[in-house]
C-alpha atoms as a PDB file:
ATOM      1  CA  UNK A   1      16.845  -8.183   1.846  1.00  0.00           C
ATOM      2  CA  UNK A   2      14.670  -7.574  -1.432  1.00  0.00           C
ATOM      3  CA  UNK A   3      14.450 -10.766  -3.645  1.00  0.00           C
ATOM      4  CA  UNK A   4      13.266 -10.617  -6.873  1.00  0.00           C
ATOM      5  CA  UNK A   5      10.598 -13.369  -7.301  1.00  0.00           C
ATOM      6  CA  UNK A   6       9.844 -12.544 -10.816  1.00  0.00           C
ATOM      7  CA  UNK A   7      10.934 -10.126 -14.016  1.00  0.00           C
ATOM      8  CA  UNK A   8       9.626  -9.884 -17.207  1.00  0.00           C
ATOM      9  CA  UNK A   9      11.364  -7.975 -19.848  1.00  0.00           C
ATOM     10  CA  UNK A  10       9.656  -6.043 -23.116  1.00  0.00           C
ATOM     11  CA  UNK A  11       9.745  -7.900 -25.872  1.00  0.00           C
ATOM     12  CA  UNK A  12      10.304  -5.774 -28.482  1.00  0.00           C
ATOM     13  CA  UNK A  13      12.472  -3.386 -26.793  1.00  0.00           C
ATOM     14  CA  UNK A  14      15.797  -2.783 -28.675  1.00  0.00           C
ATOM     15  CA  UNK A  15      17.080  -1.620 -25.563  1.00  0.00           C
ATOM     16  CA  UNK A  16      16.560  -2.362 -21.912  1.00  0.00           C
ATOM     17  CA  UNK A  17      17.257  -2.841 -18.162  1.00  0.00           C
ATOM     18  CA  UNK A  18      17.168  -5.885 -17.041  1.00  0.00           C
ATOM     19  CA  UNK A  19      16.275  -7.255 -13.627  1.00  0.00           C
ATOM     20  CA  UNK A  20      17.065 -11.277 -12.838  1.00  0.00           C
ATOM     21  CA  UNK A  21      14.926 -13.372 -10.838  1.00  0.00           C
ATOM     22  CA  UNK A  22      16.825 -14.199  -7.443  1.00  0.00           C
ATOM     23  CA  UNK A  23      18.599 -11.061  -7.782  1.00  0.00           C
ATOM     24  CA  UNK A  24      18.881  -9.552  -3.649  1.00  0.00           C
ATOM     25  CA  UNK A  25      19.986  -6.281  -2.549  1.00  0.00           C
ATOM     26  CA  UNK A  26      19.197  -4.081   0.899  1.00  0.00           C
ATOM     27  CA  UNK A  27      15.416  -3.731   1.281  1.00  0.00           C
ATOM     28  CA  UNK A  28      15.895  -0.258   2.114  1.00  0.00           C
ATOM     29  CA  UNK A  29      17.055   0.305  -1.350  1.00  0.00           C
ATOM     30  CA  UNK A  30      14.763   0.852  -4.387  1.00  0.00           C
ATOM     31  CA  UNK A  31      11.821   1.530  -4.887  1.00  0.00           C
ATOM     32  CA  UNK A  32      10.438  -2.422  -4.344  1.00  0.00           C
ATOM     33  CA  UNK A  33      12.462  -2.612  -0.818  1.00  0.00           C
ATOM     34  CA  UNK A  34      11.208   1.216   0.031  1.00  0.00           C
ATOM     35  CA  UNK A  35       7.319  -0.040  -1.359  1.00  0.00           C
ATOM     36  CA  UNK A  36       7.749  -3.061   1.634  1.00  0.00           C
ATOM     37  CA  UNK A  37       8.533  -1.392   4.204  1.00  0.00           C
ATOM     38  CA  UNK A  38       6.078   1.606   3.603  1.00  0.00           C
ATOM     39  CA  UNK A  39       3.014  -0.980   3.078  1.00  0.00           C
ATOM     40  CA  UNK A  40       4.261  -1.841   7.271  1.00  0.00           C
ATOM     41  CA  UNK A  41       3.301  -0.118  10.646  1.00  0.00           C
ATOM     42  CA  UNK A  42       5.617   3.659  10.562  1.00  0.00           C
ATOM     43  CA  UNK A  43       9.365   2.286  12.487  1.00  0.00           C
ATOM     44  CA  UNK A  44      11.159   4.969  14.254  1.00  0.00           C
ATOM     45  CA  UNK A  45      14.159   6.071  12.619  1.00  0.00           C
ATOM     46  CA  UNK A  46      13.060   5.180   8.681  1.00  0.00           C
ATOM     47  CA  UNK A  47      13.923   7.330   5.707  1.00  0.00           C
ATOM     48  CA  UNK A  48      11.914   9.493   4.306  1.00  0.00           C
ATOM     49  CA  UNK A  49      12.026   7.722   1.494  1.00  0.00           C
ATOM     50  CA  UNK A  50       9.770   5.439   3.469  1.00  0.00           C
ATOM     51  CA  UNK A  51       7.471   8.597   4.848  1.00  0.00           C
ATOM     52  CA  UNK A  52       7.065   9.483   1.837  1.00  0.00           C
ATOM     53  CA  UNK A  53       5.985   5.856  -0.471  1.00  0.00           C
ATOM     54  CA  UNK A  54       3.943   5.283   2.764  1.00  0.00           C
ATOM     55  CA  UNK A  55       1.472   8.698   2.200  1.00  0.00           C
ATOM     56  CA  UNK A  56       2.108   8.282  -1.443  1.00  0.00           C
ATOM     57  CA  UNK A  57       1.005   4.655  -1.956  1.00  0.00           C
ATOM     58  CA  UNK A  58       3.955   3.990  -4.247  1.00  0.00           C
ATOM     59  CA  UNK A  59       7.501   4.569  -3.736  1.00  0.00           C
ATOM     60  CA  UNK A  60      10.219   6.065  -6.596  1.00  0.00           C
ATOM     61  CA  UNK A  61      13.560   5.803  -7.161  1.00  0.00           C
ATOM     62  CA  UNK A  62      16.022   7.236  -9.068  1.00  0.00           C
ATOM     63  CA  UNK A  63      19.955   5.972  -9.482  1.00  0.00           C
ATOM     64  CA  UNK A  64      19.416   3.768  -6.727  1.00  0.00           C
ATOM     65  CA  UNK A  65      20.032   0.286  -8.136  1.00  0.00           C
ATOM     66  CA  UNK A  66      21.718   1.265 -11.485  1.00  0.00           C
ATOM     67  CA  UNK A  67      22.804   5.118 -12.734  1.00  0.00           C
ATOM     68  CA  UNK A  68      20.463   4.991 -15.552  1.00  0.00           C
ATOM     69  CA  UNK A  69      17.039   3.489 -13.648  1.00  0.00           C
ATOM     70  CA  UNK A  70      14.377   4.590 -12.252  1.00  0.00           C
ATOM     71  CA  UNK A  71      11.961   2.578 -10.116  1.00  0.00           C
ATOM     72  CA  UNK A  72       8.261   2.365  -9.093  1.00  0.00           C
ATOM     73  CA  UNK A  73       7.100   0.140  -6.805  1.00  0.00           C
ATOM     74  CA  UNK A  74       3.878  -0.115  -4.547  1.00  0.00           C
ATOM     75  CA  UNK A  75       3.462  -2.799  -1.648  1.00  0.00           C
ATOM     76  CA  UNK A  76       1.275  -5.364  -2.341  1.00  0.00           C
ATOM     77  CA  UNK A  77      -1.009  -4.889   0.930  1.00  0.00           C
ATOM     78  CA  UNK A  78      -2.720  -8.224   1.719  1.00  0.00           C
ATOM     79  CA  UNK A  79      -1.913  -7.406   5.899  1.00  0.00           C
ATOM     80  CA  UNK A  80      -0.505  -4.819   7.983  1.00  0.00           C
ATOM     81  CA  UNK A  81       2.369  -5.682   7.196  1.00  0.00           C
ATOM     82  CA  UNK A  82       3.385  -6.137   3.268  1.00  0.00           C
ATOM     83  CA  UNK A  83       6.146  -8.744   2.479  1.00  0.00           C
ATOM     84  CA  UNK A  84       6.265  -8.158  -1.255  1.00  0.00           C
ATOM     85  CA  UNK A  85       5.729  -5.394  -4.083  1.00  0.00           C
ATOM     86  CA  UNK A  86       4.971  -4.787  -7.587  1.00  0.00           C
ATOM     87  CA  UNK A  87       6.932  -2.131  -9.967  1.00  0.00           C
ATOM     88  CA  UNK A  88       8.639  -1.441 -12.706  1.00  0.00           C
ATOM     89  CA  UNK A  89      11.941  -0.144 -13.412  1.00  0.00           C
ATOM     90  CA  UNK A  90      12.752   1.621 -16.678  1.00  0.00           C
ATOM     91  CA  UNK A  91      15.936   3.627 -18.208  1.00  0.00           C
ATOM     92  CA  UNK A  92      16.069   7.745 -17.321  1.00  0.00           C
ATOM     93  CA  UNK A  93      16.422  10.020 -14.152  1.00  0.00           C
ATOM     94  CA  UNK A  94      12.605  10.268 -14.113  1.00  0.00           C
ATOM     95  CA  UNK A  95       9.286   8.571 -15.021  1.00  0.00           C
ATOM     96  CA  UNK A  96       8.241   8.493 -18.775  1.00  0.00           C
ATOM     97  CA  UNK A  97       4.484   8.666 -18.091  1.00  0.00           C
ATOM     98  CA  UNK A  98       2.788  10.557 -15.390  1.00  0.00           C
ATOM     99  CA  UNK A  99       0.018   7.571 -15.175  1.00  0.00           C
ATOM    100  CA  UNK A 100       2.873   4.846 -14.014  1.00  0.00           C
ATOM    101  CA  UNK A 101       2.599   5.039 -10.533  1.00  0.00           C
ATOM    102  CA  UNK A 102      -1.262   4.556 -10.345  1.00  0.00           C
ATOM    103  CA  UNK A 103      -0.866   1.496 -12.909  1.00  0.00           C
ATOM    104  CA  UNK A 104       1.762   0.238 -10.522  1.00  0.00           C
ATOM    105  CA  UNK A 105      -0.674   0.653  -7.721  1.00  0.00           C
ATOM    106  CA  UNK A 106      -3.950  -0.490  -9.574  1.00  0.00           C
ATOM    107  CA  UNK A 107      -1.596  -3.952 -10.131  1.00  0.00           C
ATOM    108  CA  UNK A 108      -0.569  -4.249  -6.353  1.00  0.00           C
ATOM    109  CA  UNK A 109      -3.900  -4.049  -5.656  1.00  0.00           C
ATOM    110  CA  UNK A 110      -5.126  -6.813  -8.007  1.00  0.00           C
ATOM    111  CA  UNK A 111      -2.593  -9.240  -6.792  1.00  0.00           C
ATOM    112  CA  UNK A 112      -3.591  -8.267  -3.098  1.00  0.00           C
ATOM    113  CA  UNK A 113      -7.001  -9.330  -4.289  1.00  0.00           C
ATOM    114  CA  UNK A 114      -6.155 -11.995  -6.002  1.00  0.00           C
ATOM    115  CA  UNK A 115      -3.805 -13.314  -3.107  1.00  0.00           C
ATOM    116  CA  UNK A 116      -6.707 -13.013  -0.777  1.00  0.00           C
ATOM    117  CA  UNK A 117      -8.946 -15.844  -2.599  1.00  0.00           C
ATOM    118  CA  UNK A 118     -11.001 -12.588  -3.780  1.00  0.00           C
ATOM    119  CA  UNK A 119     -11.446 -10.458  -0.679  1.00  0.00           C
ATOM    120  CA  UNK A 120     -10.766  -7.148  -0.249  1.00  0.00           C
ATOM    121  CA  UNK A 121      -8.141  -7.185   2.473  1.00  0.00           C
ATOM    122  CA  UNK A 122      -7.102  -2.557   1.609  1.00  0.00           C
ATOM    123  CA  UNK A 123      -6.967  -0.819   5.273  1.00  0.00           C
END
């Protein structure tokens, strides 16, 4: 299962989704479960879903947790084989900025770094 360690919500937003910490749901749905299991060695019979977050970097979805979200998530890749991930979900059937995905991965990687004491631990 996917547990959510940590949400933050906008601040001024007048209107928003909102994601609770200890919140679970199937790993294999979402774009933070799909971002896990794509930052681990290819399984046989995974979605493409997975295929495709995995040669992506990040993984998107759309409707899968609530109608009206849409979710990017990239693993946060301090082994072979990721146990967490880093996204953000916002309101729509599709991302608002084009530049989301690489922010999403730029901040995986920092906290990969960071996690590491420093050391760049990116296959």
């Amino acid at each position: 299962q996917a547990l959510v360690l940590l949400a933050e919500e906008p601040p001024q937003s007048t209107f928003h989704l909102a994601v609770h910490q200890g919140a679970r749901h199937d790993l294999a749905l979402g774009a933070d479960g799909v971002a896990i299991l794509a930052g681990r060695p290819a399984a046989v019979g995974e979605s493409r879903a997975i295929q495709k977050a995995r040669r992506n970097g990040y993984a998107l979805s759309v409707g899968a947790l609530q109608p009206v979200g849409v979710g990017v998530a990239a693993a946060i890749q301090d082994s072979e084989w990721a146990s967490a991930s880093i996204g953000v979900v916002q309101l729509g059937t599709s991302i608002s900025d084009p530049s989301i995905p690489d922010q999403v991965m730029g901040a995986a990687a920092e906290a990969a770094l960071q996690l590491s004491g420093g050391v760049d631990t990116r296959l």
